[in-house]
C-alpha atoms as a PDB file:
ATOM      1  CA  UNK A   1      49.364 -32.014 118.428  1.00  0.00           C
ATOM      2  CA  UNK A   2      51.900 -34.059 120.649  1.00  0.00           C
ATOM      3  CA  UNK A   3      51.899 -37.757 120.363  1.00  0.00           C
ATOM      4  CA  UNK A   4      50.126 -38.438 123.611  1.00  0.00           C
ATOM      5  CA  UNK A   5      47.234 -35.772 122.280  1.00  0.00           C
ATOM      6  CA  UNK A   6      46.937 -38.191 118.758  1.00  0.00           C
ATOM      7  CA  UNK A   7      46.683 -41.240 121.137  1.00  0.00           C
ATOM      8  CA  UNK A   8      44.275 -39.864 123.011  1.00  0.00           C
ATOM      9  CA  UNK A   9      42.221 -38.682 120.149  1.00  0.00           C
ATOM     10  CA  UNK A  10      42.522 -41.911 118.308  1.00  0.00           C
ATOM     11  CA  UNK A  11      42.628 -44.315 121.033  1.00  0.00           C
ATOM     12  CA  UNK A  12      45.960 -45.814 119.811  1.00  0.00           C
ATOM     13  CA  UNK A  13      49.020 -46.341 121.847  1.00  0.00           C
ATOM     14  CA  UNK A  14      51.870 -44.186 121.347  1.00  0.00           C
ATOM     15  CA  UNK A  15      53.775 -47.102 120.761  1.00  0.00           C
ATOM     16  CA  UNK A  16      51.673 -47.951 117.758  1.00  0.00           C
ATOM     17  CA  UNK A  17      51.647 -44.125 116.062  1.00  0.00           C
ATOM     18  CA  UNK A  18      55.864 -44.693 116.426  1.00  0.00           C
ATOM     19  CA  UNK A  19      55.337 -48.001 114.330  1.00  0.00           C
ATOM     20  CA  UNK A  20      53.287 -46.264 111.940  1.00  0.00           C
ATOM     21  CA  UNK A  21      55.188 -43.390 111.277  1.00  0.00           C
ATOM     22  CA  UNK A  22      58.581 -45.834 110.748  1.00  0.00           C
ATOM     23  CA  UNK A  23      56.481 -47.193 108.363  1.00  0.00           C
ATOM     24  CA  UNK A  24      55.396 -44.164 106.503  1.00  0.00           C
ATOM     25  CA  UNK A  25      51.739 -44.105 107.073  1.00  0.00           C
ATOM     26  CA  UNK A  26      51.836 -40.714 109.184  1.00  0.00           C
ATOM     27  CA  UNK A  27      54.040 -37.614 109.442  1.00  0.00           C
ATOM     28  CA  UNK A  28      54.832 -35.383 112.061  1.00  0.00           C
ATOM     29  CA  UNK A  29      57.520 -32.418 112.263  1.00  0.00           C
ATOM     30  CA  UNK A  30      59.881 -32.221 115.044  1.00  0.00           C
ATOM     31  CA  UNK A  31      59.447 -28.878 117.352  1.00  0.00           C
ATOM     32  CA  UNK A  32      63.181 -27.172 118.463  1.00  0.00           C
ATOM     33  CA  UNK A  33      62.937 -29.220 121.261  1.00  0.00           C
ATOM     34  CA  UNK A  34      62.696 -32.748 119.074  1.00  0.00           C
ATOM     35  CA  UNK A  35      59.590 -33.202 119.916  1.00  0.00           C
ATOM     36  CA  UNK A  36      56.556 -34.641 117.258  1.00  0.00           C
ATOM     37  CA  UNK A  37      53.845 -32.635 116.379  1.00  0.00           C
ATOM     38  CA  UNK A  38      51.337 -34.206 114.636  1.00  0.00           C
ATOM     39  CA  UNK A  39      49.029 -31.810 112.150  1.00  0.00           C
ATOM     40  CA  UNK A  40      45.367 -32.333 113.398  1.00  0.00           C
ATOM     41  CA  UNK A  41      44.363 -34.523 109.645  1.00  0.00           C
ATOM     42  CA  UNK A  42      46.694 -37.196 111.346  1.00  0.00           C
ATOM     43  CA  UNK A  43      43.746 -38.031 113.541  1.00  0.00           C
ATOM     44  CA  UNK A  44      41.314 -38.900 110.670  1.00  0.00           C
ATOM     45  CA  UNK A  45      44.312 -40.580 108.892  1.00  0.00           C
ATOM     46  CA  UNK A  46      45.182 -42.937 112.239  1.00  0.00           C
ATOM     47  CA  UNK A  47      41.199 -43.759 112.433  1.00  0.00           C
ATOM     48  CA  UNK A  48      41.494 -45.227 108.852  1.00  0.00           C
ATOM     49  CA  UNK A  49      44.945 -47.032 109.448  1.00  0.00           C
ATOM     50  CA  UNK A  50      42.477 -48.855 112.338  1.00  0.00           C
ATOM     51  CA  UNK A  51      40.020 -49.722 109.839  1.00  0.00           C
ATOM     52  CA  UNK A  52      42.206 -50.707 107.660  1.00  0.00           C
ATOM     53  CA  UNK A  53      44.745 -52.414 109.489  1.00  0.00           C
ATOM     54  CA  UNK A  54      41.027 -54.702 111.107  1.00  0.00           C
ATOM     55  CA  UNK A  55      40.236 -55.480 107.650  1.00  0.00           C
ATOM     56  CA  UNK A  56      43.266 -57.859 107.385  1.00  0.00           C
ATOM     57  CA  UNK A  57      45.460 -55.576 105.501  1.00  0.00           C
ATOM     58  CA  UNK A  58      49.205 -55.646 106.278  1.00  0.00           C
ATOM     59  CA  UNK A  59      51.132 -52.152 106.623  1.00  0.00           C
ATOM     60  CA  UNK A  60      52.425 -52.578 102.941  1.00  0.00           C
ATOM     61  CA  UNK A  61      49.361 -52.722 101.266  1.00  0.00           C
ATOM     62  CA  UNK A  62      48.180 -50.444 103.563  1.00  0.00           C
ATOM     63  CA  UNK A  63      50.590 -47.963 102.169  1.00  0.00           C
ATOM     64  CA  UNK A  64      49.102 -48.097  98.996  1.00  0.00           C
ATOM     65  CA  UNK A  65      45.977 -47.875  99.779  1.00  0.00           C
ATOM     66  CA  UNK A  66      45.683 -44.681 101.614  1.00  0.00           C
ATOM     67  CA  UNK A  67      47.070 -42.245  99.075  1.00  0.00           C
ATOM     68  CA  UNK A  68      43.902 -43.550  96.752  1.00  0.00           C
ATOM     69  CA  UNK A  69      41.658 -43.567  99.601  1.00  0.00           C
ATOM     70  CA  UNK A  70      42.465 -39.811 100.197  1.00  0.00           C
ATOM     71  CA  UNK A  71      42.609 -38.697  96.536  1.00  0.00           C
ATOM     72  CA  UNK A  72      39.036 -37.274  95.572  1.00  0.00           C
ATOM     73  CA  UNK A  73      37.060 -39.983  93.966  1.00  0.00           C
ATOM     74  CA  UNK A  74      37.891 -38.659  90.222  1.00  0.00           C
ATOM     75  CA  UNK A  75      41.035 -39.022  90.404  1.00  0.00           C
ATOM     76  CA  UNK A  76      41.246 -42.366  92.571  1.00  0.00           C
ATOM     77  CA  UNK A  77      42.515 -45.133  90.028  1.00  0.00           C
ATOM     78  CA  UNK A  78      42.169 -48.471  89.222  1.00  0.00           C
ATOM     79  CA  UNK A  79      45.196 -49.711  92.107  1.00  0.00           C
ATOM     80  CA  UNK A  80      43.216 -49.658  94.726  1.00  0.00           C
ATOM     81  CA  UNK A  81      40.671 -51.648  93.109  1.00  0.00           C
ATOM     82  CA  UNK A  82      43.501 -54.380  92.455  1.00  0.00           C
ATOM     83  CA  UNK A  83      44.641 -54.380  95.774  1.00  0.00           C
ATOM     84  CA  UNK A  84      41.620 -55.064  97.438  1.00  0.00           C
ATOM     85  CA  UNK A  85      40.513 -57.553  94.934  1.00  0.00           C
ATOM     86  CA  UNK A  86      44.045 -59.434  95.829  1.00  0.00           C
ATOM     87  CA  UNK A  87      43.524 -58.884  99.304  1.00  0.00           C
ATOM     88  CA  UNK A  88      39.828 -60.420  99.391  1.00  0.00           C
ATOM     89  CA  UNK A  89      41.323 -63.221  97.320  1.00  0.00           C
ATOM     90  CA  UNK A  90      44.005 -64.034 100.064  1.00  0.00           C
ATOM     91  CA  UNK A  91      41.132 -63.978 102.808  1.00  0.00           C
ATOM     92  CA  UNK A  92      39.312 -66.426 101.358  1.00  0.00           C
ATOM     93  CA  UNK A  93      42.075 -68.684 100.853  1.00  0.00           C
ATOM     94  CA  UNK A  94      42.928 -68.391 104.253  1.00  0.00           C
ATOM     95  CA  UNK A  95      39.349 -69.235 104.472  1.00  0.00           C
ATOM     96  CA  UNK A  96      40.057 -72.158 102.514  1.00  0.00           C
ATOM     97  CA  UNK A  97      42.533 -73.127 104.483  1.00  0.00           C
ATOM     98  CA  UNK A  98      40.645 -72.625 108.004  1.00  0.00           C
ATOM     99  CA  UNK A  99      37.656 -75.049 106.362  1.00  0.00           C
ATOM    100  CA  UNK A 100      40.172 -77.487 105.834  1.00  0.00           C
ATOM    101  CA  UNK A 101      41.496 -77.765 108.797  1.00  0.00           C
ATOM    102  CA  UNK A 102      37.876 -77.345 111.146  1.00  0.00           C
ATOM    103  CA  UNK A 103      36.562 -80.811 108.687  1.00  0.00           C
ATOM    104  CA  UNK A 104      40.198 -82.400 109.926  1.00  0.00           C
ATOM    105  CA  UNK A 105      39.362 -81.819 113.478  1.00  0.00           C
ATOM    106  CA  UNK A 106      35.568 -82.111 113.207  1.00  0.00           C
ATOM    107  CA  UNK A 107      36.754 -85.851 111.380  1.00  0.00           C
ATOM    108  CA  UNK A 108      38.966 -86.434 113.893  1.00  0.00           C
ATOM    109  CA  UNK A 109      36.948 -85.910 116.977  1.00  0.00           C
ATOM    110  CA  UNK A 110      33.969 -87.768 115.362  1.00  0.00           C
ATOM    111  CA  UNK A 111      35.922 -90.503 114.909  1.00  0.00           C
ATOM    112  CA  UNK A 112      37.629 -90.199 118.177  1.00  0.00           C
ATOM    113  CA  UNK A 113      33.982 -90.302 119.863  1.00  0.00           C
ATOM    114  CA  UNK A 114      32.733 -93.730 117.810  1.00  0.00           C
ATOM    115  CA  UNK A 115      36.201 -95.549 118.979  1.00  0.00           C
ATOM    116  CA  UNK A 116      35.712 -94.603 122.319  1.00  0.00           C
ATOM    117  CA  UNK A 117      38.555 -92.268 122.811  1.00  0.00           C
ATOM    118  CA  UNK A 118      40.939 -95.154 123.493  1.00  0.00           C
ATOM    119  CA  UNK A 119      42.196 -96.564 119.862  1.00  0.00           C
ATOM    120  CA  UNK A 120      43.815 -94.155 117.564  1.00  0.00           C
ATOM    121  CA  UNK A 121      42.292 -94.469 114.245  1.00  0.00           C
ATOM    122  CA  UNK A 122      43.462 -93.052 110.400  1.00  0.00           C
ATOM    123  CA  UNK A 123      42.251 -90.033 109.810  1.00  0.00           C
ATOM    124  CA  UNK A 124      42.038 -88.803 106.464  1.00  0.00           C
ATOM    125  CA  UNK A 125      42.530 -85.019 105.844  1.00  0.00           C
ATOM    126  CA  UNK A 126      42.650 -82.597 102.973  1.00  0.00           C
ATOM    127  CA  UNK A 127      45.746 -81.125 102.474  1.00  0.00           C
ATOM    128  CA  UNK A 128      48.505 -83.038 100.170  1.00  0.00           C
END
């Protein structure tokens, strides 16, 4: 399968599969002519790069991940678990962080509304 077939298929730009294959995550071999051809399990692979890739995940851990997500469930180990727990624990410090800074605005803009909009006022926010 030619690149523009896989895009198709998978509804991801060619530009994209390029990226992904720099980075490891697919393989194709070249024909005579230099061209890629992609083995048909590439499509199922590129669908769970998508998934994977909307869950947050960066293409490193990424990496990881999919050799234990293809492995038959026996013989799947204990690093993927340990990925995705680190992963969930940097999304909710970025959800943390987001909280954080919605109160500063949410402080801000009340207090902005009781002044009138006219006299800048302190406003006290979480971060140190």
């Amino acid at each position: 399968m030619r690149i523009g077939e896989l895009a198709a298929a998978t509804g991801v730009s060619t530009r994209s599969l390029r990226y992904y294959e720099e980075q490891g995550l697919i393989r194709s071999r070249r024909t005579p002519g230099g061209w890629r051809d992609f083995d048909g399990s590439m499509t199922e692979r590129v669908v769970m790069i998508q998934h994977l890739y909307a869950a947050g995940l960066g293409s490193t851990t990424v990496h990881e991940v999919l050799p234990c997500l293809e492995a038959p469930p026996e013989e799947r180990t204990g690093v993927m678990e340990q990925l995705l727990a680190q992963e969930i624990e940097r999304l909710r410090a970025k959800r943390r962080d987001i909280d954080r800074e919605l109160d500063t605005l949410q402080a801000l803009r009340a207090e902005t509304a009781l002044s009138g909009g006219g006299r800048r006022g302190t406003v006290r926010h979480g971060r140190s």
